[in-house]
Protein backbone atom coordinates (compact mmCIF):
# COMPACT_ATOMS: atom_id res chain seq x y z
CA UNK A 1 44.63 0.08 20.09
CA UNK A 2 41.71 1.27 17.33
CA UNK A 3 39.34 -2.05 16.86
CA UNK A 4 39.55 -3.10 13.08
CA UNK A 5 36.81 -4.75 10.94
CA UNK A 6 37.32 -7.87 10.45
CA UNK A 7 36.60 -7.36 6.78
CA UNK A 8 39.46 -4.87 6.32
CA UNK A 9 41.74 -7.75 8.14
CA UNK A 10 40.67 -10.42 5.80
CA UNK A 11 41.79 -7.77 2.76
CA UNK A 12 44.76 -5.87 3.74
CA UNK A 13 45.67 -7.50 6.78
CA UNK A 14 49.66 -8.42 6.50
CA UNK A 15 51.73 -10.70 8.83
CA UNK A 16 53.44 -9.66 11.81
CA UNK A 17 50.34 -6.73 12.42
CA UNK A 18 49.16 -6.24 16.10
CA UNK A 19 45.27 -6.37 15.72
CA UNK A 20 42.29 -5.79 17.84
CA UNK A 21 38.99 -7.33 16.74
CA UNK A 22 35.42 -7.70 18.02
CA UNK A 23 32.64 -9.30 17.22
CA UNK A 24 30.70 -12.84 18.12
CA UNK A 25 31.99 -16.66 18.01
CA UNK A 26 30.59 -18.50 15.17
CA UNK A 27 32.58 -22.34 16.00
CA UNK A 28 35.19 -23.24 18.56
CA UNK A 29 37.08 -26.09 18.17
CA UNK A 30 39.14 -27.25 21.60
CA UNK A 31 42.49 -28.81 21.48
CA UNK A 32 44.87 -30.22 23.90
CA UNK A 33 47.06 -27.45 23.98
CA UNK A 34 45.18 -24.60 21.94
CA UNK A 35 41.81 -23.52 20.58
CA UNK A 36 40.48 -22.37 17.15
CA UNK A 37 37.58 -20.11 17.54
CA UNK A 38 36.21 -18.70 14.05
CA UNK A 39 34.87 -14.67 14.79
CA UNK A 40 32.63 -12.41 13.00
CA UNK A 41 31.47 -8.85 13.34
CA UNK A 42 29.37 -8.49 10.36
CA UNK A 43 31.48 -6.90 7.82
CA UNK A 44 32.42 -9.51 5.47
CA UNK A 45 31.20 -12.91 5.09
CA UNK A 46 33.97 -14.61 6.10
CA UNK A 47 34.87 -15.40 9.59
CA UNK A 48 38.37 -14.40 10.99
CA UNK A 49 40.28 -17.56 12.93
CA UNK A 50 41.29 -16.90 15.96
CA UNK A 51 44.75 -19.07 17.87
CA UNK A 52 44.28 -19.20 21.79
CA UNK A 53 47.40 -21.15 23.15
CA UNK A 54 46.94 -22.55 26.46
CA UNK A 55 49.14 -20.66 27.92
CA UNK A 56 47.06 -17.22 28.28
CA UNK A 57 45.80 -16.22 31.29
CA UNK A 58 42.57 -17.23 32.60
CA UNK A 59 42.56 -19.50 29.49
CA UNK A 60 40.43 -22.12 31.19
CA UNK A 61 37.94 -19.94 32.54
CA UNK A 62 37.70 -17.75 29.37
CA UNK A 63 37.34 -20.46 26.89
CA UNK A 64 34.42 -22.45 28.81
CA UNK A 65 32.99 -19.26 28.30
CA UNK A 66 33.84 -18.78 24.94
CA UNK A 67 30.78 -20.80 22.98
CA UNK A 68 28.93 -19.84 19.84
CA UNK A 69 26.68 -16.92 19.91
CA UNK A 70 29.61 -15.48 22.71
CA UNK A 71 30.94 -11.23 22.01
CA UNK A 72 34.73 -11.25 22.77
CA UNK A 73 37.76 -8.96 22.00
CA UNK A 74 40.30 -10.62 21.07
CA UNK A 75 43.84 -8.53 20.74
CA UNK A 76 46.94 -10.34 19.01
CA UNK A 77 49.18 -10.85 16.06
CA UNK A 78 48.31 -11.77 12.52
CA UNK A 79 50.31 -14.68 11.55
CA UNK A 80 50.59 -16.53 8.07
CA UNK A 81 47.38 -19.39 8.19
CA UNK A 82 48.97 -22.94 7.44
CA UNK A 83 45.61 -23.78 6.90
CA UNK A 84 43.79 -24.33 3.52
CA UNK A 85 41.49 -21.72 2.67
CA UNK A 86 42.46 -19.11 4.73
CA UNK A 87 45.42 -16.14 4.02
CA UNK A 88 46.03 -14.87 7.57
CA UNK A 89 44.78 -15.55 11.28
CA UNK A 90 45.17 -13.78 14.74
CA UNK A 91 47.60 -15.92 17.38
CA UNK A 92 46.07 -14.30 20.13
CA UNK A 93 47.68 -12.22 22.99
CA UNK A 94 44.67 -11.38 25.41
CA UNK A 95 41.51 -12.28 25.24
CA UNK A 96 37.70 -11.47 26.88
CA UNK A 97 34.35 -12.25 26.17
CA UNK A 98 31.67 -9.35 26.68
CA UNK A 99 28.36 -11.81 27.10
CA UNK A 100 28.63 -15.60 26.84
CA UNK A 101 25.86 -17.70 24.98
CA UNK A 102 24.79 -21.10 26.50
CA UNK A 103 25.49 -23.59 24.33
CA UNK A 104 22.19 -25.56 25.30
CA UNK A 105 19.70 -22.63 24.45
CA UNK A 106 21.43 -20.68 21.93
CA UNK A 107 19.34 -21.23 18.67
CA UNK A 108 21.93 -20.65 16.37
CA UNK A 109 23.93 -23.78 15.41
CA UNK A 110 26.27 -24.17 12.93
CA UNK A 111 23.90 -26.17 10.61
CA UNK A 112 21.94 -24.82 7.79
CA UNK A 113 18.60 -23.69 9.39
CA UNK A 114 15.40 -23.05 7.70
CA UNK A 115 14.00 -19.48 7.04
CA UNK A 116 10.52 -20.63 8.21
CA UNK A 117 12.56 -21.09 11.45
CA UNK A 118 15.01 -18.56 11.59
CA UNK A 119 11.37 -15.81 11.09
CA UNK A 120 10.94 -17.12 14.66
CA UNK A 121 13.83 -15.99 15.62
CA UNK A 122 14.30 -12.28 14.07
CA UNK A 123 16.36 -10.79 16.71
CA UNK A 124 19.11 -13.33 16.26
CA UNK A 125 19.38 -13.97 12.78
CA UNK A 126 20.94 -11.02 11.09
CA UNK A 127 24.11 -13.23 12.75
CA UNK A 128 23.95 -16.13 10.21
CA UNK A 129 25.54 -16.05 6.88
CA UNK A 130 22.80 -15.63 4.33
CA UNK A 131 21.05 -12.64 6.59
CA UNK A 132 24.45 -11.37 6.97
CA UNK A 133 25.01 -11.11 3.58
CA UNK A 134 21.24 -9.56 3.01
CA UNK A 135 21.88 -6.76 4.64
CA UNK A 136 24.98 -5.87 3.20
CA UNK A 137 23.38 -6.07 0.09
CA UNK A 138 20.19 -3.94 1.38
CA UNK A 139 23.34 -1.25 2.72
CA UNK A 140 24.80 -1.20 -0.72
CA UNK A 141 21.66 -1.17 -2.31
CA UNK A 142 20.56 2.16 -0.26
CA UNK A 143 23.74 3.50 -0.81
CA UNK A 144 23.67 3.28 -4.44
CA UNK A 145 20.29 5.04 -4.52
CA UNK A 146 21.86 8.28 -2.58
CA UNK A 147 24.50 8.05 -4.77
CA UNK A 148 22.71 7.97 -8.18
CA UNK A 149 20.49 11.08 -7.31
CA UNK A 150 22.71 12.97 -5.60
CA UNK A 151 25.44 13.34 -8.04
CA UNK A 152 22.19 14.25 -10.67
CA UNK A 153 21.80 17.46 -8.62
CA UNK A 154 18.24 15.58 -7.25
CA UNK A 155 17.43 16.65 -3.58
CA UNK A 156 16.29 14.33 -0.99
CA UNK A 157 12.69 14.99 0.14
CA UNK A 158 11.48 13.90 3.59
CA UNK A 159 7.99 13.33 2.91
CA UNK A 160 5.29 13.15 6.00
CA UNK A 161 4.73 9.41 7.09
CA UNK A 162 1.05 10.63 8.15
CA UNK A 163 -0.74 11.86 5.45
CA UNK A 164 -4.70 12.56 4.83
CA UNK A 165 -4.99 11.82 1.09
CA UNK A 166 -4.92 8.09 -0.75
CA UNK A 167 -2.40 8.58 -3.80
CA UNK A 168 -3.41 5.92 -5.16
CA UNK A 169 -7.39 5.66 -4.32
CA UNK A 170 -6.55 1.69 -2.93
CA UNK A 171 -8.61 2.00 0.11
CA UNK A 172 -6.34 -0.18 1.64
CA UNK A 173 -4.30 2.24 4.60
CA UNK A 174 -3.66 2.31 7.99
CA UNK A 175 -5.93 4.84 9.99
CA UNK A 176 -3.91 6.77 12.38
CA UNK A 177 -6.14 8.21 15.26
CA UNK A 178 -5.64 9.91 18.95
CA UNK A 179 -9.17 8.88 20.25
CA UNK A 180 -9.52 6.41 22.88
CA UNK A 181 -10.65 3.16 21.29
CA UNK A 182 -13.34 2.73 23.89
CA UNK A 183 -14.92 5.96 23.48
CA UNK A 184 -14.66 7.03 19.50
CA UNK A 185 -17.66 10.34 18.83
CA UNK A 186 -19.49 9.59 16.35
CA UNK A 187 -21.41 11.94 13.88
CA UNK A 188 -25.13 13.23 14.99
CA UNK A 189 -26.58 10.52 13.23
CA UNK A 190 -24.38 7.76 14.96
CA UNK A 191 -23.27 6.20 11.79
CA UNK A 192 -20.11 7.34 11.64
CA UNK A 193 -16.85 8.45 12.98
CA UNK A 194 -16.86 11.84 13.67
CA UNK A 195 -13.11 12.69 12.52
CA UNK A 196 -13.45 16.36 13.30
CA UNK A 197 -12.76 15.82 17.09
CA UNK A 198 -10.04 13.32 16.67
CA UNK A 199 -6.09 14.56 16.88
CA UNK A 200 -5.40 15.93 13.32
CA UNK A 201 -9.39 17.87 12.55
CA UNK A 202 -10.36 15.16 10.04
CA UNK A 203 -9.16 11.08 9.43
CA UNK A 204 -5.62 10.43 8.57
CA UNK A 205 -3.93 7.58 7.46
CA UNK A 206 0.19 5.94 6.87
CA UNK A 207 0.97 7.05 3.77
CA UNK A 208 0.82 4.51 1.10
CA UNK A 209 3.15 6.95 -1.34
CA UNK A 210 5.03 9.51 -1.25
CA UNK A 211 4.78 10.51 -4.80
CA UNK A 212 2.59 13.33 -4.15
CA UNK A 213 4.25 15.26 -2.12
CA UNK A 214 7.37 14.93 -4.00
CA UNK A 215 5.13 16.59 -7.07
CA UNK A 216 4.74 19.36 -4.46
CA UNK A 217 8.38 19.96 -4.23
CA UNK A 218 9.70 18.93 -7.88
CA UNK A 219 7.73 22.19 -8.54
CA UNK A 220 10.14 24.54 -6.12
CA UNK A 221 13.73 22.40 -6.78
CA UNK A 222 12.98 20.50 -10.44
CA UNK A 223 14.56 16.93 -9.51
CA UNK A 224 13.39 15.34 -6.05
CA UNK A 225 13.66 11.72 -4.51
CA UNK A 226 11.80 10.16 -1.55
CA UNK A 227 13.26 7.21 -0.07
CA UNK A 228 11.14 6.31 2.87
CA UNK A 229 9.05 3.54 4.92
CA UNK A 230 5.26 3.30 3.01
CA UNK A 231 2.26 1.44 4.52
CA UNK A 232 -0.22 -0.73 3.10
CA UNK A 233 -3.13 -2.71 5.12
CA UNK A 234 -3.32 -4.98 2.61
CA UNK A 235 -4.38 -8.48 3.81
CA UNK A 236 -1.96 -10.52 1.65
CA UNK A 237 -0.41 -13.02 3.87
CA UNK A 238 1.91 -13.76 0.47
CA UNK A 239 5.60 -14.12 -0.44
CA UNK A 240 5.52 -11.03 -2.12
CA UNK A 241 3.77 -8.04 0.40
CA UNK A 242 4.71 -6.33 3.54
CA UNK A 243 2.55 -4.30 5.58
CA UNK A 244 5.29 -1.90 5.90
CA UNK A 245 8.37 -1.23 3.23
CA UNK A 246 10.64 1.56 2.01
CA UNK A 247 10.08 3.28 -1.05
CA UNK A 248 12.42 5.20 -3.78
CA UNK A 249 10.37 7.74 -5.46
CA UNK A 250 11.60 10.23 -7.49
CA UNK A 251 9.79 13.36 -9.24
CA UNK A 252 11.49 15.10 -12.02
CA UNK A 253 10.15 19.02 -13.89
CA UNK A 254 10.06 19.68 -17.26
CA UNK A 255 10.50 15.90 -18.01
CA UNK A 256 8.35 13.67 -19.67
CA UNK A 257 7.66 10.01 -19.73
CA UNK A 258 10.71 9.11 -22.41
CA UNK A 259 12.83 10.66 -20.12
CA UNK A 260 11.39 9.05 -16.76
CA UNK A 261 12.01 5.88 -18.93
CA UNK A 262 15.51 6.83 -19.88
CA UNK A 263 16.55 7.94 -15.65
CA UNK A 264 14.47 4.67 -14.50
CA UNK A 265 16.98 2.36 -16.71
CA UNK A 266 19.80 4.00 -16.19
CA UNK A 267 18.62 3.95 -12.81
CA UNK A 268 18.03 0.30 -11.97
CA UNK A 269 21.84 -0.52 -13.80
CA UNK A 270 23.63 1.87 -11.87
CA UNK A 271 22.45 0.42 -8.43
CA UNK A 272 23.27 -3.35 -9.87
CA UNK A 273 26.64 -2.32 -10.49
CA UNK A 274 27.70 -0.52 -7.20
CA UNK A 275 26.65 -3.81 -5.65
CA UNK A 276 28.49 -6.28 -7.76
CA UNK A 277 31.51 -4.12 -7.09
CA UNK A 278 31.13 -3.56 -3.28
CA UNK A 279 29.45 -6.95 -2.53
CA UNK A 280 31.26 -9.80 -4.89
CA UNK A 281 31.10 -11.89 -1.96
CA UNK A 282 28.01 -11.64 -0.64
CA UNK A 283 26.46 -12.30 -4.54
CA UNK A 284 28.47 -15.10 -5.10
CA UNK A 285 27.01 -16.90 -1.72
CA UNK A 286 23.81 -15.91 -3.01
CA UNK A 287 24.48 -17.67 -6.62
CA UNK A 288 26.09 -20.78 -4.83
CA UNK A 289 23.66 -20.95 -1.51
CA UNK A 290 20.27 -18.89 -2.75
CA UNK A 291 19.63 -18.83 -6.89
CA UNK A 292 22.19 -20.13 -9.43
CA UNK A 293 21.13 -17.49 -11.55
CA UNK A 294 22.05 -14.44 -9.34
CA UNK A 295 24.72 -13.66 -11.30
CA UNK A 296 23.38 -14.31 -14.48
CA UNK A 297 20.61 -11.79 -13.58
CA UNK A 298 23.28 -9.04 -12.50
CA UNK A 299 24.22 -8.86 -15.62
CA UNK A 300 21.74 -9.05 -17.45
CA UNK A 301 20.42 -5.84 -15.92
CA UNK A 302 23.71 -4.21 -16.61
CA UNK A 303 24.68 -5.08 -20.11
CA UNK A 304 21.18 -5.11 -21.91
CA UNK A 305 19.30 -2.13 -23.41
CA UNK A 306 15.82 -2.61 -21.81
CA UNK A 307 13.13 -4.08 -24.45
CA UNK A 308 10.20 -1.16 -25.04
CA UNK A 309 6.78 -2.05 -25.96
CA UNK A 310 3.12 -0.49 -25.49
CA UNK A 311 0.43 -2.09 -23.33
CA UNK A 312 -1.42 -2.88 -26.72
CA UNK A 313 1.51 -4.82 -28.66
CA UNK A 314 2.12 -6.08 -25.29
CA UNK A 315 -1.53 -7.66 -25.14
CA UNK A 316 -1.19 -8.90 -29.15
CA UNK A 317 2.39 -10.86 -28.13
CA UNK A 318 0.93 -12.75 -25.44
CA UNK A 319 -2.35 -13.56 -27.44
CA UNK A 320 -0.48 -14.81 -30.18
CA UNK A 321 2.06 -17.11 -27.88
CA UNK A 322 -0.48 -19.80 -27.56
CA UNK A 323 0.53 -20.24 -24.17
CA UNK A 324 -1.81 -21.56 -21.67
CA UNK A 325 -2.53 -18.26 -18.65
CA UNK A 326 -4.17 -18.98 -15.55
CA UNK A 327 -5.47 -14.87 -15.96
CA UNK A 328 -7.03 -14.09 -19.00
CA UNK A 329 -5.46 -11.45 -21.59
CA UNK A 330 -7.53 -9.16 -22.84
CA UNK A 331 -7.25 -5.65 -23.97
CA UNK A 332 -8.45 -3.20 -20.97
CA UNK A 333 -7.42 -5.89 -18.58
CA UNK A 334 -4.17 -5.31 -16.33
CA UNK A 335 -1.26 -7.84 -16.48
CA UNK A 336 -0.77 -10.28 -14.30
CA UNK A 337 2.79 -11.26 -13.02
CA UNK A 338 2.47 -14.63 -15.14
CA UNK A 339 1.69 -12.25 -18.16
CA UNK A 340 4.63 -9.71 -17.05
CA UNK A 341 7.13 -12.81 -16.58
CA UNK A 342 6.55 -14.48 -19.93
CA UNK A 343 7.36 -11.36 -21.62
CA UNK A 344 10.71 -10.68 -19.11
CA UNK A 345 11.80 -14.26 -19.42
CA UNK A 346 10.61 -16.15 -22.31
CA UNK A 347 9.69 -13.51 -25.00
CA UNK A 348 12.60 -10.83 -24.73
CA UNK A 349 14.65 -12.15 -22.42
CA UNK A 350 15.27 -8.95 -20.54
CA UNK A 351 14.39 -6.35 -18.51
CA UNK A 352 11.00 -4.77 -20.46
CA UNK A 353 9.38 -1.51 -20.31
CA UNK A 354 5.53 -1.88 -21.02
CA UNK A 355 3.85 2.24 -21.82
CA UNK A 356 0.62 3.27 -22.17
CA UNK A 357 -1.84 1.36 -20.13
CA UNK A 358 -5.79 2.15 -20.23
CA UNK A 359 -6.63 4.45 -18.40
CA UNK A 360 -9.03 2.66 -17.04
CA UNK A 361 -6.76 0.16 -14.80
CA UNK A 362 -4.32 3.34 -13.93
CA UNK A 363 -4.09 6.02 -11.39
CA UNK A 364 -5.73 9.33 -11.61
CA UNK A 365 -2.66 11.49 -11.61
CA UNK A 366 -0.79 9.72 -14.72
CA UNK A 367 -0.79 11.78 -18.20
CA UNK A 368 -3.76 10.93 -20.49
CA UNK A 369 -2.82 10.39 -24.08
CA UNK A 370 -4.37 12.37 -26.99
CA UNK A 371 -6.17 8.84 -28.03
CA UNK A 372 -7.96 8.93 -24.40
CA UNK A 373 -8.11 5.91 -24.01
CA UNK A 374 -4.45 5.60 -22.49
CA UNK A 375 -2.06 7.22 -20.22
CA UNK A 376 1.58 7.80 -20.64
CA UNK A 377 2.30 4.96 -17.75
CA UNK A 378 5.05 2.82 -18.23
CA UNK A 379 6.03 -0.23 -15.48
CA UNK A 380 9.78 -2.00 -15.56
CA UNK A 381 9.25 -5.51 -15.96
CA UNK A 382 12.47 -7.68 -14.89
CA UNK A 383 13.04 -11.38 -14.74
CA UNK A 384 11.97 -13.67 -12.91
CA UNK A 385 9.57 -11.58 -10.50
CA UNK A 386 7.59 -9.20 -12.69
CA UNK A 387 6.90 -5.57 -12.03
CA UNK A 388 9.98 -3.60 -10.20
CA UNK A 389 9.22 -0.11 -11.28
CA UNK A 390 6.16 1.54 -11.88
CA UNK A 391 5.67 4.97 -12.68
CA UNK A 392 4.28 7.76 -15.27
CA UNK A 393 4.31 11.15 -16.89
CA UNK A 394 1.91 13.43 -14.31
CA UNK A 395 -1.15 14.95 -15.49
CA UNK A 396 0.11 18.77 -15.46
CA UNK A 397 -3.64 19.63 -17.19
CA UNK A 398 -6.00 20.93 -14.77
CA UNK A 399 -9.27 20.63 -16.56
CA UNK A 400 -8.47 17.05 -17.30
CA UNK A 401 -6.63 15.88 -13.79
CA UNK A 402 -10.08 17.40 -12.44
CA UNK A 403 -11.91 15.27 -14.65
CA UNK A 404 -9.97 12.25 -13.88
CA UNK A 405 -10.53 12.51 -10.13
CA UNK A 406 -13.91 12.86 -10.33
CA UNK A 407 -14.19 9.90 -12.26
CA UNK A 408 -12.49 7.70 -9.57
CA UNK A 409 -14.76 8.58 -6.99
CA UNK A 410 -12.06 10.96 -5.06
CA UNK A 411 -13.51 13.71 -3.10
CA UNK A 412 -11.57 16.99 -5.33
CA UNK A 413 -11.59 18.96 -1.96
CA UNK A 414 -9.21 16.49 -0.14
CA UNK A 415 -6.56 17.17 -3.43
CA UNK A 416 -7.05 21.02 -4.04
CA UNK A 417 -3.04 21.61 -2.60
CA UNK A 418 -2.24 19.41 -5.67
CA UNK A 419 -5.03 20.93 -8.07
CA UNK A 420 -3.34 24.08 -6.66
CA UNK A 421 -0.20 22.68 -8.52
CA UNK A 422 -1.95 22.80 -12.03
CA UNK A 423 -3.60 26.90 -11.23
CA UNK A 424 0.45 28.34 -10.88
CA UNK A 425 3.08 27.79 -12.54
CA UNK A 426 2.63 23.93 -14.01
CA UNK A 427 5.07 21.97 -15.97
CA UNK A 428 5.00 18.71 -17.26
CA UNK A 429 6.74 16.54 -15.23
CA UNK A 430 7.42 12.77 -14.44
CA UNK A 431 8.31 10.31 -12.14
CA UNK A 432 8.32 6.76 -11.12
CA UNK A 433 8.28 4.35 -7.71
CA UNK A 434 10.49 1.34 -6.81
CA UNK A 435 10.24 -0.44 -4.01
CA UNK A 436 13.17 -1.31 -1.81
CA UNK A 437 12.33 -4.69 -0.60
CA UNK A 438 11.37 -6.20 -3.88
CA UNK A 439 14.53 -4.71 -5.55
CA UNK A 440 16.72 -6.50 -2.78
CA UNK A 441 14.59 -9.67 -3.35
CA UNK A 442 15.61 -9.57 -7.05
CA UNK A 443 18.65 -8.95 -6.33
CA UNK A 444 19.84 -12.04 -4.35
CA UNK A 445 16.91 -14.39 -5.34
CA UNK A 446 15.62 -14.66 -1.71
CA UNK A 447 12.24 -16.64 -2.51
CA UNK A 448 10.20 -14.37 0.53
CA UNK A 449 10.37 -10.59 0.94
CA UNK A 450 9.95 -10.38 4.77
CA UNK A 451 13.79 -12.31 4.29
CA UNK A 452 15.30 -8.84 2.98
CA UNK A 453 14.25 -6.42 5.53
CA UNK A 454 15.23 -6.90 9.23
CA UNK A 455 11.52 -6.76 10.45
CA UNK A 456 9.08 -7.52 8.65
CA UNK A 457 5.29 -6.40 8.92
CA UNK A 458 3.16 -8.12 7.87
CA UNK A 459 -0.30 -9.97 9.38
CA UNK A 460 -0.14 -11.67 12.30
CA UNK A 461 3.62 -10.66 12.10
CA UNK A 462 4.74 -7.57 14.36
CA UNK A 463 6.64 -9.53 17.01
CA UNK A 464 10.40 -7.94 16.66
C-alpha cells in the first residue's frame, strides 16, 4: 500500500479507509488494554492519533519501543474519533518502528522549549511545532516566488556564488582562496597577497548580490530573477543578520523605477496571499503561539495600496512629528529602522515606498536624477521591521555610471563587463532585491532570523 501524508489524512481522510502512514511519535499515552500514540511526518501541523489494541503482535515489545522522537509505520483503518477535537484516527492493524528514541536523552519533550535552546539543538528541531510550521511557510513562500515570475514570462537566472566584483562596494565579503593558509605568496614587496598565483588569477570573494549579473542577462531575455544563497562577513552578532541567506532579485528591460515599484507591490501581495491560502494553519499558530498580529499584518499587505513618498518629504514628516529618535534625521542622512518604522506603523499605517535617496548614501549603479543630487532608488518599508525591499532604476548612462564609480573609490577595470553593458545596445532598466529570510521573519513574527532558515550562519554559529 502507497504511504499517505498525514496532512492529506487529516483533510480527506473518510472512515472505513485502509491507510499507511509514516512519520515520528510526538506523545504516547499507555493504557491497560490499548495505547494512543499521536504521529507526525511534517505535513500539517496537526498530529494524526494512532489506536494500538493489545492484541497486535509483538505489541509489548513494539510499544516499549515506541517513545517520543521514535520513526514507525503504522498500517490500519481510519475510524470515526470519539474524541474531542479530532475528526478521524487510525485503529491500527500492524505496526513497526524504524529507529527508537530513548526517552532519557531525547531533547525533545512535549513542553514548550525555548528558541535560545532549541538553536542548540538544530538538527532536531525542524520536529517541533513552531519550526514545523516555519518551514512550511519558508516552502510556500519559495513557491510563491517561482510562481509570480514565471507566469510573467521572467526566466530564472543561476547566478555564480563566487564572484570577483563587490556590487555593492561594502567591503564586507567572504574571500574565497585555493592557497594553503600556511604558505600564502605575497607581492615583491611583501605587503601583500599576491592574488595572481592563487586558484582563480586574481582575489575572489561569495557574492554579496546577484543583481549584477542578472543586469547581464536582463539585456539578452528582458525579465530575469535570481533566487539564490548571498554572503555577507558582516560581524553583526544581531537578531536581524545572517552570514549567509537567500536572495530574490529580479532585473527587468525597458522598465523604469515606477514600474519596478508597481512589480515590487504587486509582488510582495501576491506571495502573502499564496501563503494564507496554502498555510491557514500554520499562520494561525503563528497569531495564537508567535505574534497576535500575524494576521492582522497578512492583510494588511494584501488589501492596502502601498503609501508613496520621496526621501525628502520623508525627512520633513519625521522632523515635524516631534518624536524623540535615538538617530538623528537629517537631510543627506540614511534612515534608520526606528525612522523607517514610525513611518510604516505610526504615520501611514502601511506598507510605504520611500524614492529618491541622495546619492550620496546609495549605490553606484542606481539611476541619478536630473536634480543630481538623487537617484531613482526606492526601498519597501513594511510594519513592524522596516526595510523588506530595496531596489532602483539602473544607471543605463555610461558617461555618468563611469563617473559614479569613480567616485566610490571602485577600481573601473574590475566592472568593464558591466560598463560593456552601457557601449551596446543599453536600455533603461530596473530592478529590486528582497531577502528571503527577513520576508519569512515578517511573515510569522518570529522575533530572530536564524529561527526561519534551517541553518543559520552566522558568528560563532556554523555548527549544523
Amino acid at each position: 500500500m502507497t504511504t499517505q501524508r498525514i496532512a492529506d489524512i487529516l483533510r480527506t481522510g473518510q472512515p472505513d479507509e485502509s491507510v499507511k502512514v509514516q512519520g515520528w511519535v510526538r506523545t504516547k499515552r499507555e493504557l491497560k488494554d490499548f495505547t494512543f500514540v499521536e504521529v507526525n511526518d511534517g505535513s500539517s501541523m496537526a498530529n494524526l492519533q494512532v489506536v494500538l489494541n493489545a492484541d497486535l503482535p509483538n505489541y509489548a515489545e513494539i510499544i516499549k519501543q515506541m517513545n517520543t522522537g521514535a520513526s514507525v509505520e503504522i498500517d490500519g483503518v481510519l475510524v470515526a474519533s470519539p474524541a474531542k477535537g479530532q475528526r478521524i484516527e487510525v485503529k491500527a492493524s500492524a505496526m513497526q518502528v524504524y529507529g527508537d528514541a530513548d526517552a532519557e536523552t531525547y531533547p525533545l519533550q512535549k513542553k514548550r522549549h525555548s528558541f535560545e535552546f532549541l538553536r542548540t539543538i538544530g538538527h532536531l528541531r525542524s520536529r517541533t511545532n513552531t519550526f514545523g510550521a516555519v518551514f512550511r511557510v519558508r516552502n510556500a513562500c519559495a513557491r510563491a516566488i517561482h510562481q509570480f515570475f514565471q507566469e510573467r514570462g521572467f526566466l530564472w537566472i543561476h547566478t555564480p556564488i563566487i564572484s570577483a566584483s563587490d556590487c555593492e562596494g561594502a567591503g564586507e565579503m567572504f574571500t574565497v582562496t585555493g592557497f594553503n593558509l600556511n604558505n600564502i605568496p605575497l607581492t615583491e614587496d611583501k605587503k601583500q597577497v599576491d592574488y595572481s598565483k592563487d586558484f582563480f588569477g586574481k582575489q575572489a570573494y561569495l557574492t554579496v548580490s546577484g543583481q549584477l549579473e542578472a543586469e547581464v542577462m536582463a539585456m539578452a531575455f528582458s525579465n530575469v530573477y535570481t533566487f539564490g544563497p548571498t554572503f555577507r562577513a558582516e560581524n553583526s552578532n544581531t537578531s536581524r543578520h545572517l552570514a549567509e541567506f537567500w536572495m530574490i532579485e529580479p532585473e527587468m528591460a525597458f522598465c523604469d523605477l515606477t514600474g519596478d515599484m508597481n512589480l515590487a507591490e504587486e509582488f510582495l501581495k501576491y506571495i502573502f496571499k499564496h501563503v494564507m491560502e496554502t498555510c491557514p494553519e500554520d499562520m494561525e499558530f503563528f497569531n495564537q503561539r508567535i505574534d497576535n498580529s500575524v494576521l492582522a499584518t497578512a492583510d494588511n499587505i494584501i488589501n492596502n495600496e502601498f503609501e508613496r513618498v520621496t526621501y525628502t518629504d520623508a525627512i520633513a514628516l519625521l522632523e515635524k512629528s516631534n518624536k524623540q529618535f535615538e538617530y538623528p534625521v537629517k537631510w543627506g542622512l540614511d534612515l534608520q529602522s526606528e525612522h523607517e518604522r514610525y513611518l510604516a506603523e505610526e504615520l501611514f499605517k502601511k506598507p510605504t515606498i520611500v524614492t529618491d535617496y541622495p546619492v550620496e548614501i546609495k549605490a553606484f549603479y542606481m539611476r541619478l536624477n536630473d536634480d543630481e543630487k538623487t537617484v531613482a532608488a526606492m526601498d519597501i518599508l513594511a510594519p513592524k521591521i522596516g526595510e523588506i525591499i530595496g531596489g532602483s532604476q539602473r544607471e543605463e548612462r555610461l558617461d555618468i555610471l563611469e563617473r559614479r564609480i569613480n567616485a566610490q573609490g571602485l577600481n573601473p577595470a574590475d566592472y568593464w563587463w558591466y560598463l560593456d553593458l552601457r557601449r551596446f545596445g543599453t536600455v533603461p532598466h530596473a530592478g529590486f532585491g528582497l531577502g528571503f529570510e527577513r520576508l519569512v521573519q515578517f511573515m510569522t513574527g518570529m522575533a530572530n532570523i536564524r529561527d526561519v532558515i534551517p541553518f543559520p550562519r552566522a558568528p560563532q554559529t556554523v555548527e549544523f
